[in-house]
Protein backbone atom coordinates (compact mmCIF):
# COMPACT_ATOMS: atom_id res chain seq x y z
CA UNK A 1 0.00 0.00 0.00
CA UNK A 2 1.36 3.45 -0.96
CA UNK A 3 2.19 5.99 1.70
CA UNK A 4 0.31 9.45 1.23
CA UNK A 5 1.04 12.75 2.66
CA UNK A 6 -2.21 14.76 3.36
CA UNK A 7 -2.30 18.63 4.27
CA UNK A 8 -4.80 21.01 6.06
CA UNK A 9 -4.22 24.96 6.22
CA UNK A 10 -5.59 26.79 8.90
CA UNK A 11 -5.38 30.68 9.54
CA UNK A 12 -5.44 32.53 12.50
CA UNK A 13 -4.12 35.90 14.71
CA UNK A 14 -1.80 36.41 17.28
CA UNK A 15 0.61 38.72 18.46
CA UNK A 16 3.50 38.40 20.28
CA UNK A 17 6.60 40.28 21.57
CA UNK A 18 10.50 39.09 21.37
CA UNK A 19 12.14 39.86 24.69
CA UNK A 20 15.42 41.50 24.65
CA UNK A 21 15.53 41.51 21.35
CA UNK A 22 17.29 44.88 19.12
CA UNK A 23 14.57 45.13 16.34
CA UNK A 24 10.90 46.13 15.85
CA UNK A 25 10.33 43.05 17.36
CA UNK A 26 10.68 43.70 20.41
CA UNK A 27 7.65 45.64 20.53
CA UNK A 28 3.63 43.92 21.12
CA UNK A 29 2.98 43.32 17.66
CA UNK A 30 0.55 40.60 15.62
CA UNK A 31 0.09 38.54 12.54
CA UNK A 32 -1.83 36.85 10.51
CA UNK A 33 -0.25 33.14 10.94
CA UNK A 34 -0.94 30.39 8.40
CA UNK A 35 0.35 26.97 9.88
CA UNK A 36 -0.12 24.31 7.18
CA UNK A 37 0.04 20.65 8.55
CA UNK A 38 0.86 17.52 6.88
CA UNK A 39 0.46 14.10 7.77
CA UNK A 40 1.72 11.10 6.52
CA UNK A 41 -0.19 7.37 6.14
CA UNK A 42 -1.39 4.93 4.20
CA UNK A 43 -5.35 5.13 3.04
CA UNK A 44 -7.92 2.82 4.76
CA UNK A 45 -8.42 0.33 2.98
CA UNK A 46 -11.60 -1.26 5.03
CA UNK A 47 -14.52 -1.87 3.00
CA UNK A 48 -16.76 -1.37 5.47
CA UNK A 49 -15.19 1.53 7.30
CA UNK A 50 -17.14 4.80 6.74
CA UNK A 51 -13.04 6.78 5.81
CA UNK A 52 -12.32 4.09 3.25
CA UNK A 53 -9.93 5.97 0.98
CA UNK A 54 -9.09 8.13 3.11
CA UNK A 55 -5.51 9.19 5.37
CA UNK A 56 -7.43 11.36 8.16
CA UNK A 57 -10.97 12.78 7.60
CA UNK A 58 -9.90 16.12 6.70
CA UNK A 59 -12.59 16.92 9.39
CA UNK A 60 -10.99 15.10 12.09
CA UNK A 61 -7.98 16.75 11.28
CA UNK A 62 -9.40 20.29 11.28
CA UNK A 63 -11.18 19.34 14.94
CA UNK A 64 -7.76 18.55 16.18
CA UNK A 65 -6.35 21.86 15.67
CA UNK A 66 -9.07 23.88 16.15
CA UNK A 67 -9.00 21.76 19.80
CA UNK A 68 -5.43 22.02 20.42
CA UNK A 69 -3.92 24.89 18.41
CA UNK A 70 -6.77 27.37 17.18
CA UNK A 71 -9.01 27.61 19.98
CA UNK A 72 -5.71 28.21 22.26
CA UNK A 73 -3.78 30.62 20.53
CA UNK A 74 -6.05 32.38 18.16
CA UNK A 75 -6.36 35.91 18.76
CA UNK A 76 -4.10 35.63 21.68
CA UNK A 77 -0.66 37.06 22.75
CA UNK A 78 2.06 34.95 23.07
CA UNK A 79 5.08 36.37 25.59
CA UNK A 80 8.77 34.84 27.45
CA UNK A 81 8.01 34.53 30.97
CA UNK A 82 10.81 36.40 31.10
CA UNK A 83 8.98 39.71 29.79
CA UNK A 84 8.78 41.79 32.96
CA UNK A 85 4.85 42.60 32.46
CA UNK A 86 3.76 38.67 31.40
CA UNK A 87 1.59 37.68 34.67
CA UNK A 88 0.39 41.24 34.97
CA UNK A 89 -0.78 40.75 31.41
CA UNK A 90 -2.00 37.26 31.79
CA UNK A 91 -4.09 38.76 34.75
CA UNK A 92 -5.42 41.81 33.18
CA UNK A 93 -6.65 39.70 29.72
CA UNK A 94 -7.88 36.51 29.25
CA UNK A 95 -6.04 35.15 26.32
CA UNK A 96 -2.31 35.78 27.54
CA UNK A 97 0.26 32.72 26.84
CA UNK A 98 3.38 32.77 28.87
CA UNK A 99 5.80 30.43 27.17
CA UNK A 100 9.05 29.18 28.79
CA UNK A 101 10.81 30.32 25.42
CA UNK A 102 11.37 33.17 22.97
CA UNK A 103 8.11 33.25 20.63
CA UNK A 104 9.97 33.29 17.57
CA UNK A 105 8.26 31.67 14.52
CA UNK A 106 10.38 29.16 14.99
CA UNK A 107 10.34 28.32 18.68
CA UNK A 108 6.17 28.50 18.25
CA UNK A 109 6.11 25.79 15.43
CA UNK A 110 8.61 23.21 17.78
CA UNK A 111 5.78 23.66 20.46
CA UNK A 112 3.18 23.35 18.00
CA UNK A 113 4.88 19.81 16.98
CA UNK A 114 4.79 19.03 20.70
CA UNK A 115 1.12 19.59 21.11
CA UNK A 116 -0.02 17.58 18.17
CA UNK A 117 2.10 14.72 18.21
CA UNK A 118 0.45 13.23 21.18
CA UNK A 119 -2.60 13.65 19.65
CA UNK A 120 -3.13 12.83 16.18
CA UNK A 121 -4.65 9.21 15.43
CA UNK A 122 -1.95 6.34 15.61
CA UNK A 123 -2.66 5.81 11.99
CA UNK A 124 -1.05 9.03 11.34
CA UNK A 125 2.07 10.18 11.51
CA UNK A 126 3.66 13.89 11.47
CA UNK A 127 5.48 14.79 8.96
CA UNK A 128 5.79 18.39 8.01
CA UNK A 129 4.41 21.78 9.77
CA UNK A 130 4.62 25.43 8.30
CA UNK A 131 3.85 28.30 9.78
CA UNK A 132 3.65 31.37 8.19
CA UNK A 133 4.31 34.82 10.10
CA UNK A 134 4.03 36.57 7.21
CA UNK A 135 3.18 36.73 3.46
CA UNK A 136 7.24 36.37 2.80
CA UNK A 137 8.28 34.43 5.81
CA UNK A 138 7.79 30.97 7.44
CA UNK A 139 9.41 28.28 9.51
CA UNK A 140 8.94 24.68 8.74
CA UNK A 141 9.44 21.72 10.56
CA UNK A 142 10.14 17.95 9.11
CA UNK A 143 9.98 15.04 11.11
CA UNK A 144 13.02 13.43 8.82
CA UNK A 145 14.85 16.16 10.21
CA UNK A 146 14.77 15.59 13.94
């Protein structure tokens, strides 16, 4: 049976703030994010199972990351605990993530991978993410890789 990657693109906004950082960056901004997930497995091949054909149920794989990713970090601000104002933040407004890392594009996709691996169907496997910060820039992440 032939091995097939499937993707799902999902869009959503957040802003976030690089601490101690010596550009624009350092200052609250936002984006519009595009993370683009792929997974890898072999169609079902059941007759009598309802996904016959399929990898993942492209609507099973939208639930899981409007479950796990979307519903937790869209339209939210992501900052270092080390930002001086974080918990004052996270008090004041209700969608405030303190992260124990620098929310760079690439540190967010790494914890991204580390949400959904534990949670995508055992028939599935990870294999590529993408996230888009902006129109021109992205970080991706390949399971080969690591």
């Amino acid at each position: 049976m032939s091995i097939i990657h499937v993707t799902k693109e999902f869009k959503f906004e957040m802003a976030h703030a690089l601490t101690n950082y010596d550009g624009k960056c350092k200052y609250i901004h936002g984006h519009s994010y595009t993370l683009k997930i792929t997974v890898t497995g072999q169609p079902n091949c059941d007759e009598n199972n309802p996904k016959l054909g399929m990898v993942i149920d492209f609507g099973d794989l939208k639930k899981i990351i409007n479950d796990n990713i979307l519903e937790r970090f869209d339209h939210s601000l992501l900052l270092s605990q080390k930002a001086r104002l974080a918990a004052d933040l996270k008090h004041e407004y209700q969608k405030v993530e303190i992260v124990n890392y620098q929310p760079t594009c690439e540190n967010i996709i790494l914890h991204f991978v580390e949400i959904l691996k534990p949670v995508l169907p055992k028939t599935v496997s990870l294999y590529c993410l993408h996230l888009s910060e902006t129109a021109t820039t992205y970080a991706e992440w390949f399971a080969k890789d690591n």
